[in-house]
N, C-alpha and C. Protein backbone atom coordinates (compact mmCIF):
# COMPACT_ATOMS: atom_id res chain seq x y z
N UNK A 1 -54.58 -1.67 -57.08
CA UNK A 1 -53.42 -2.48 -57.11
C UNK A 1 -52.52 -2.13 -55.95
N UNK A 2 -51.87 -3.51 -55.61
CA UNK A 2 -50.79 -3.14 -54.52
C UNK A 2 -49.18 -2.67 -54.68
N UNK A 3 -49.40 -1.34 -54.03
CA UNK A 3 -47.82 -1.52 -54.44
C UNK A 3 -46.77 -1.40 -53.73
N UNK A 4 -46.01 -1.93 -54.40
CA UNK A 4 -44.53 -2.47 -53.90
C UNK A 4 -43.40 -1.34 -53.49
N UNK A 5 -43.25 -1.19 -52.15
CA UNK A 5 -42.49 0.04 -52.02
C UNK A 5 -41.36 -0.86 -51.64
N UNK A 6 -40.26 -0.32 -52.06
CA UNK A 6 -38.62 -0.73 -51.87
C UNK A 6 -37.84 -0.04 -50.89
N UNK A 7 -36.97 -0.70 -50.39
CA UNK A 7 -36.12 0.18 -49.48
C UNK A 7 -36.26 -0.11 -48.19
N UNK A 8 -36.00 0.40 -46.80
CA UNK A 8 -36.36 -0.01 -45.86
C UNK A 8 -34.93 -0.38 -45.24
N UNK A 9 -34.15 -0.05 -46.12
CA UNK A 9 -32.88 -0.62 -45.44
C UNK A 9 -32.26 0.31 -44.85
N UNK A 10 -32.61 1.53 -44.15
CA UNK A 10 -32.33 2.28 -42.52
C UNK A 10 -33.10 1.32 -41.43
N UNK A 11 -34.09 1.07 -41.29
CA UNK A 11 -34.65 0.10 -40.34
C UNK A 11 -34.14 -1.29 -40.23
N UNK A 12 -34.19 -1.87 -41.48
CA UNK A 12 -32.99 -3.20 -40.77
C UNK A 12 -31.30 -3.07 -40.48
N UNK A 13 -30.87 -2.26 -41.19
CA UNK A 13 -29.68 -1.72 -40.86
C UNK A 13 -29.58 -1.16 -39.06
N UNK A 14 -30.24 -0.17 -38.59
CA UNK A 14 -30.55 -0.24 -37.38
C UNK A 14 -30.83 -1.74 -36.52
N UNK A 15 -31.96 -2.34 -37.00
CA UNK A 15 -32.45 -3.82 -36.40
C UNK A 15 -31.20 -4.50 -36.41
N UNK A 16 -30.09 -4.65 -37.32
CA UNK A 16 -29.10 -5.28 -36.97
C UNK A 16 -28.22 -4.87 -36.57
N UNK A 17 -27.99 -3.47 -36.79
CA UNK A 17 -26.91 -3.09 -35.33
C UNK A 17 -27.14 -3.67 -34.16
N UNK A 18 -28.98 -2.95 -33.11
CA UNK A 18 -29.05 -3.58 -32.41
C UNK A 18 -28.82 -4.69 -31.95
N UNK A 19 -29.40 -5.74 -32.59
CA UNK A 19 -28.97 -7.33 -32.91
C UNK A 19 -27.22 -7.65 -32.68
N UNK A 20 -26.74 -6.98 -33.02
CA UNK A 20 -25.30 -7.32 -33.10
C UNK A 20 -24.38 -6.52 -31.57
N UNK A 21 -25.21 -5.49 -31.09
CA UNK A 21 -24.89 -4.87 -29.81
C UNK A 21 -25.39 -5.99 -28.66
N UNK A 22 -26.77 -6.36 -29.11
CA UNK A 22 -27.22 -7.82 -27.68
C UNK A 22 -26.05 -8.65 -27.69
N UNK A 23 -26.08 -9.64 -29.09
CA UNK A 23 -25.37 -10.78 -29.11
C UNK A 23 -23.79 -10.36 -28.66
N UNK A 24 -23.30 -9.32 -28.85
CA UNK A 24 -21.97 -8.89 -28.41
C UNK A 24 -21.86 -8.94 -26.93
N UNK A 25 -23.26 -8.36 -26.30
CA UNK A 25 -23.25 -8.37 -24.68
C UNK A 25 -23.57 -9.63 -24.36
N UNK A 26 -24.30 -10.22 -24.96
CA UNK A 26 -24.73 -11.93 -24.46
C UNK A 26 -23.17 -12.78 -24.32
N UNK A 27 -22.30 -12.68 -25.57
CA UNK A 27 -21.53 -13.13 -25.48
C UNK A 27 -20.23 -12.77 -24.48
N UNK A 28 -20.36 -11.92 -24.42
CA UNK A 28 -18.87 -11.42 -22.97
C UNK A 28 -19.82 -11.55 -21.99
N UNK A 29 -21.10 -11.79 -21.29
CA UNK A 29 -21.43 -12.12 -20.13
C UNK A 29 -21.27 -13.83 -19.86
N UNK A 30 -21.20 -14.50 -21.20
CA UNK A 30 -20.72 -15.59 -21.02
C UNK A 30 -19.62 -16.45 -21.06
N UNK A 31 -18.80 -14.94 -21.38
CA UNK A 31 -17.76 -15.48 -21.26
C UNK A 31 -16.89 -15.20 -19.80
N UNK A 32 -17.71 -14.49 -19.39
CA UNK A 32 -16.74 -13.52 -17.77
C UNK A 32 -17.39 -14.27 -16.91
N UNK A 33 -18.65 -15.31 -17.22
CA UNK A 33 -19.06 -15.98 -15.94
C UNK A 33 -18.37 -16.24 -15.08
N UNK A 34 -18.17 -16.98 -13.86
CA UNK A 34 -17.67 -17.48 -12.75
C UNK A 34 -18.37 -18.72 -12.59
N UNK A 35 -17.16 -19.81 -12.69
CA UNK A 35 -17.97 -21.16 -12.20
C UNK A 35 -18.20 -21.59 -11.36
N UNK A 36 -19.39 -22.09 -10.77
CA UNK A 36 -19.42 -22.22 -9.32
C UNK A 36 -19.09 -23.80 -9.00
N UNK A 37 -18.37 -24.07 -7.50
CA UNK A 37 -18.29 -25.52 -7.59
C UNK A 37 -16.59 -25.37 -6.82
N UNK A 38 -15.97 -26.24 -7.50
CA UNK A 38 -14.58 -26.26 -6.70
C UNK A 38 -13.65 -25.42 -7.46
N UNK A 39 -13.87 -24.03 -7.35
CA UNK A 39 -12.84 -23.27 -7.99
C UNK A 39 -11.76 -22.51 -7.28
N UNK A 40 -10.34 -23.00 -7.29
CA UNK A 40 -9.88 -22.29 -6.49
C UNK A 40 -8.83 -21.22 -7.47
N UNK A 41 -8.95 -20.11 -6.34
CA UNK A 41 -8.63 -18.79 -7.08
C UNK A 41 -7.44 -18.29 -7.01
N UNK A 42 -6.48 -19.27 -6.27
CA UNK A 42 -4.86 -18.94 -6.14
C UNK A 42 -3.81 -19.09 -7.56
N UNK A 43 -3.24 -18.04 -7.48
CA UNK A 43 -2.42 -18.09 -8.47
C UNK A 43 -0.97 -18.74 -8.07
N UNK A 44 0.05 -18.46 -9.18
CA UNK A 44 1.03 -19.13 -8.75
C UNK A 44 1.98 -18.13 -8.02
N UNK A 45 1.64 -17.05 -7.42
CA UNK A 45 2.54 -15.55 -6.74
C UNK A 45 1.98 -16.23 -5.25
N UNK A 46 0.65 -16.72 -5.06
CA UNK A 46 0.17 -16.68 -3.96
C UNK A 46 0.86 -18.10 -3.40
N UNK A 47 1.08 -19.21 -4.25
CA UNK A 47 1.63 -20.61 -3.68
C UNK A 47 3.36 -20.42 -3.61
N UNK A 48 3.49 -19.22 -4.70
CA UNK A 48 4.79 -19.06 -3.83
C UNK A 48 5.51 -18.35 -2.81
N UNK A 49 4.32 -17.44 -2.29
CA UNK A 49 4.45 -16.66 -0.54
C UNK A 49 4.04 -17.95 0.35
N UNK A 50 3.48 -18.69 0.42
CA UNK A 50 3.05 -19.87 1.32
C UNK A 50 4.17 -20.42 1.20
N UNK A 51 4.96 -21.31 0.31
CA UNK A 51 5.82 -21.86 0.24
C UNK A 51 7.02 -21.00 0.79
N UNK A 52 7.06 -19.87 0.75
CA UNK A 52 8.48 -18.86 1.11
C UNK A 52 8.08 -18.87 2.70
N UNK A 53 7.03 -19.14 3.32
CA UNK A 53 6.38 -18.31 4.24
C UNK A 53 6.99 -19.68 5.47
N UNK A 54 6.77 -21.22 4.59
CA UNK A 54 7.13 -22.51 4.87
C UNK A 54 8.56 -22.76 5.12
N UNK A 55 9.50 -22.01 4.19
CA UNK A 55 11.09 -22.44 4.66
C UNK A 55 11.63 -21.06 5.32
N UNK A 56 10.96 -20.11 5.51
CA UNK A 56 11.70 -19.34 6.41
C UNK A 56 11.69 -19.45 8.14
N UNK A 57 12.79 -19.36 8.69
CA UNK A 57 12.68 -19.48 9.82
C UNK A 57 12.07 -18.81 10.72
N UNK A 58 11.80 -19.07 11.91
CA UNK A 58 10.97 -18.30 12.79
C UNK A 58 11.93 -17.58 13.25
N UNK A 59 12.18 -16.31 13.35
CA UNK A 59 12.85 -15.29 13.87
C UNK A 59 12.15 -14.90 15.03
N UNK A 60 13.73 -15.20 16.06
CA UNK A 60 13.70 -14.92 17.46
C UNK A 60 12.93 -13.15 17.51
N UNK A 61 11.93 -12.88 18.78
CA UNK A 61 11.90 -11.90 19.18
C UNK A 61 12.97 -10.80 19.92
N UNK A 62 13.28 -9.88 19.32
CA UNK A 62 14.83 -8.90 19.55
C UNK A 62 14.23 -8.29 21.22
N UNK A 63 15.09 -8.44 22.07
CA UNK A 63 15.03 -7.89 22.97
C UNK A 63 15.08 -6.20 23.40
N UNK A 64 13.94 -6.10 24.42
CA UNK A 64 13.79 -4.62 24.61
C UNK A 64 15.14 -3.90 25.05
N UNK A 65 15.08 -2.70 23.56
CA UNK A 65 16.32 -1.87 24.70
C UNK A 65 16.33 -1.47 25.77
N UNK A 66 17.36 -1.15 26.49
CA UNK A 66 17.56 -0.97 27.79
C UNK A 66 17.48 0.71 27.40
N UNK A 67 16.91 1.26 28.71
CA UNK A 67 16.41 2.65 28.81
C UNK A 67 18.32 3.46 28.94
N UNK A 68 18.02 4.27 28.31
CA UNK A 68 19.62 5.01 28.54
C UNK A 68 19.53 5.80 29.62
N UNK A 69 20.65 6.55 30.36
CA UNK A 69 20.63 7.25 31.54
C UNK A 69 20.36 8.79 30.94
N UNK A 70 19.71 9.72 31.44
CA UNK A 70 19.55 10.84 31.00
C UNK A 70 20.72 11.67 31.44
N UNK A 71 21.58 12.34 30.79
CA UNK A 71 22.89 13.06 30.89
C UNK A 71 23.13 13.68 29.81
N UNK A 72 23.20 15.08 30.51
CA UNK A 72 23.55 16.07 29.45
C UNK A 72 24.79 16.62 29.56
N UNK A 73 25.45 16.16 28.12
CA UNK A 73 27.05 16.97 28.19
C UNK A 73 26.55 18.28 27.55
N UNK A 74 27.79 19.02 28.76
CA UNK A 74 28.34 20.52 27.65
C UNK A 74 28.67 20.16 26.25
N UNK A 75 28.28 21.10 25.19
CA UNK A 75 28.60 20.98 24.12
C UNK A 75 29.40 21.40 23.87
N UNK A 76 30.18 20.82 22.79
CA UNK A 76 31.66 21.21 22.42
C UNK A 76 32.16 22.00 21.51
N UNK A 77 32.91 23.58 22.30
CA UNK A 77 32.89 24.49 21.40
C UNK A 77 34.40 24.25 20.68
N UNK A 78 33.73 24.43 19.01
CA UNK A 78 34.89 24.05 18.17
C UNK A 78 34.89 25.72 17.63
N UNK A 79 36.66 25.77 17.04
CA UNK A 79 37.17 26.61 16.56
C UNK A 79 36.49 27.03 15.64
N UNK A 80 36.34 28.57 15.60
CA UNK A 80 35.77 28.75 14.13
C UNK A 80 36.69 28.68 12.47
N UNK A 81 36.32 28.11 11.72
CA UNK A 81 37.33 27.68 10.96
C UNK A 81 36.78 28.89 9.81
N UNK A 82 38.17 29.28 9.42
CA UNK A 82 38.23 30.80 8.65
C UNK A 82 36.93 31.12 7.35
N UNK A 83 36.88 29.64 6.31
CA UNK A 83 36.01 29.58 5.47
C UNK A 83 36.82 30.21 4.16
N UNK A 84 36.16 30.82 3.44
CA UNK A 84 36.77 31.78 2.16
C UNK A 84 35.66 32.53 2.26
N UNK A 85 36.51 33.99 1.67
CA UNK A 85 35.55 35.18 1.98
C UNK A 85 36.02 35.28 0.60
N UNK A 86 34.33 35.74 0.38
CA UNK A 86 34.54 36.09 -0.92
C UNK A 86 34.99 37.69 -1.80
N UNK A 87 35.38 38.30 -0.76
CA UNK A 87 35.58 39.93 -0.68
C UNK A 87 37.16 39.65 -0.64
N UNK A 88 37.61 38.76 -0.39
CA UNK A 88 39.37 38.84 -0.40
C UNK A 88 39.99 37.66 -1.44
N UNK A 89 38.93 36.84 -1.74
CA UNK A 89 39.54 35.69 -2.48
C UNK A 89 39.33 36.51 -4.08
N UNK A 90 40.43 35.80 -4.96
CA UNK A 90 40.60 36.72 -6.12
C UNK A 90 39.93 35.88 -7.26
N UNK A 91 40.23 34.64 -6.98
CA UNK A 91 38.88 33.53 -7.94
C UNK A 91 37.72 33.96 -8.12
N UNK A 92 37.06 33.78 -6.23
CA UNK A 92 35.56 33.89 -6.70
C UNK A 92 35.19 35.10 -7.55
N UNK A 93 36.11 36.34 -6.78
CA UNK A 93 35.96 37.65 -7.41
C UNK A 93 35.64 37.97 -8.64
N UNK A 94 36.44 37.03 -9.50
CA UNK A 94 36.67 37.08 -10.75
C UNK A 94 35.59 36.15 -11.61
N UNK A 95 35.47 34.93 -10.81
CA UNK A 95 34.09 34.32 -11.82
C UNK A 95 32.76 35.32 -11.23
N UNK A 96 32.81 35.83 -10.42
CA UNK A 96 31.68 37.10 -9.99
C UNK A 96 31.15 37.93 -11.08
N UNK A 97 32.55 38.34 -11.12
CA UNK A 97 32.62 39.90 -12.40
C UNK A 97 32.51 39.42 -13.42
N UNK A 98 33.18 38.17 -14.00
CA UNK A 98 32.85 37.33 -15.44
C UNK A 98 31.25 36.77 -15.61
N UNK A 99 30.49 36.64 -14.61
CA UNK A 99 29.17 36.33 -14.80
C UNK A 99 28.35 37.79 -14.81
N UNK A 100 28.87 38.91 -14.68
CA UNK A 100 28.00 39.93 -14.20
C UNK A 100 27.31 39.99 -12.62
N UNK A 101 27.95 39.24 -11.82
CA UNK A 101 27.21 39.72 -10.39
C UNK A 101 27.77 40.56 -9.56
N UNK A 102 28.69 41.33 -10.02
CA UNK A 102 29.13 42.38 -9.07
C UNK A 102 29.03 43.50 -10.08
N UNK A 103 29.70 44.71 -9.32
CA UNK A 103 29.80 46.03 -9.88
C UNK A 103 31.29 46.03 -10.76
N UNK A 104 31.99 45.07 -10.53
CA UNK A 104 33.01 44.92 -11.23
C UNK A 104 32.98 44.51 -12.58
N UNK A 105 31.86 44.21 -13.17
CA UNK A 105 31.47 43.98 -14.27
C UNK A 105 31.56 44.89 -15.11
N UNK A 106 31.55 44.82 -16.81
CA UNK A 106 31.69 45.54 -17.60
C UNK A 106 29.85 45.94 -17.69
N UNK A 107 29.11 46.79 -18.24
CA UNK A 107 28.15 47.65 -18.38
C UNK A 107 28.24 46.68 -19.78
N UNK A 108 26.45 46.40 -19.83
CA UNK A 108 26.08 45.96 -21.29
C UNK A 108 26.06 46.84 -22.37
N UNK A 109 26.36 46.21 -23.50
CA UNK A 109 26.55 47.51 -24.88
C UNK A 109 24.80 47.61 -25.28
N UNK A 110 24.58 49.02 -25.38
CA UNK A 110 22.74 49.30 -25.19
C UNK A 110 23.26 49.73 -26.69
């Protein structure tokens, strides 16, 4: 007698994954085709640089500068201007010692 074995459903389960991986690729290759024939590929960014390209004027060519004369001035000695020292000013001194960057600082409690 013949008998009837059941089951089998890892192999079509597989068979239709596959099946369903083709038809998935069949279908986005037909859909990304390219039609051939009179297709034109300009968008509307590109008809509006042509059109911008159409009402702008032709701008004159700027004339070459003229070469300058080579002349060297003395440079000009300026005063030295005092600045703030920070060894006599009593501010900085003090946000110094209040941050801890001098010796004027208090010693950390150990």
């Amino acid at each position: 007698m013949a008998e009837k074995r059941g089951g089998g459903g890892f192999f079509w389960g597989v068979v239709g994954f596959l099946v369903g991986v083709a038809v998935t690729l069949a279908l986005l290759a037909f859909m990304s085709r390219e039609t051939r024939g009179d297709f034109d590929p300009r968008t509307a960014a590109d008809e509006a640089a042509e059109s911008a390209q159409d009402i702008a004027p032709e701008t004159p060519a700027l004339p070459a500068p003229a070469p300058k004369a080579e002349t060297k001035a003395a440079p000009v000695q300026r005063d030295p201007s005092p600045g703030i020292d920070p060894d006599t000013d009593d501010q900085i001194a003090d946000d110094a010692a209040s941050s801890g960057n001098t010796s004027r600082a208090t010693p950390p409690d150990e």
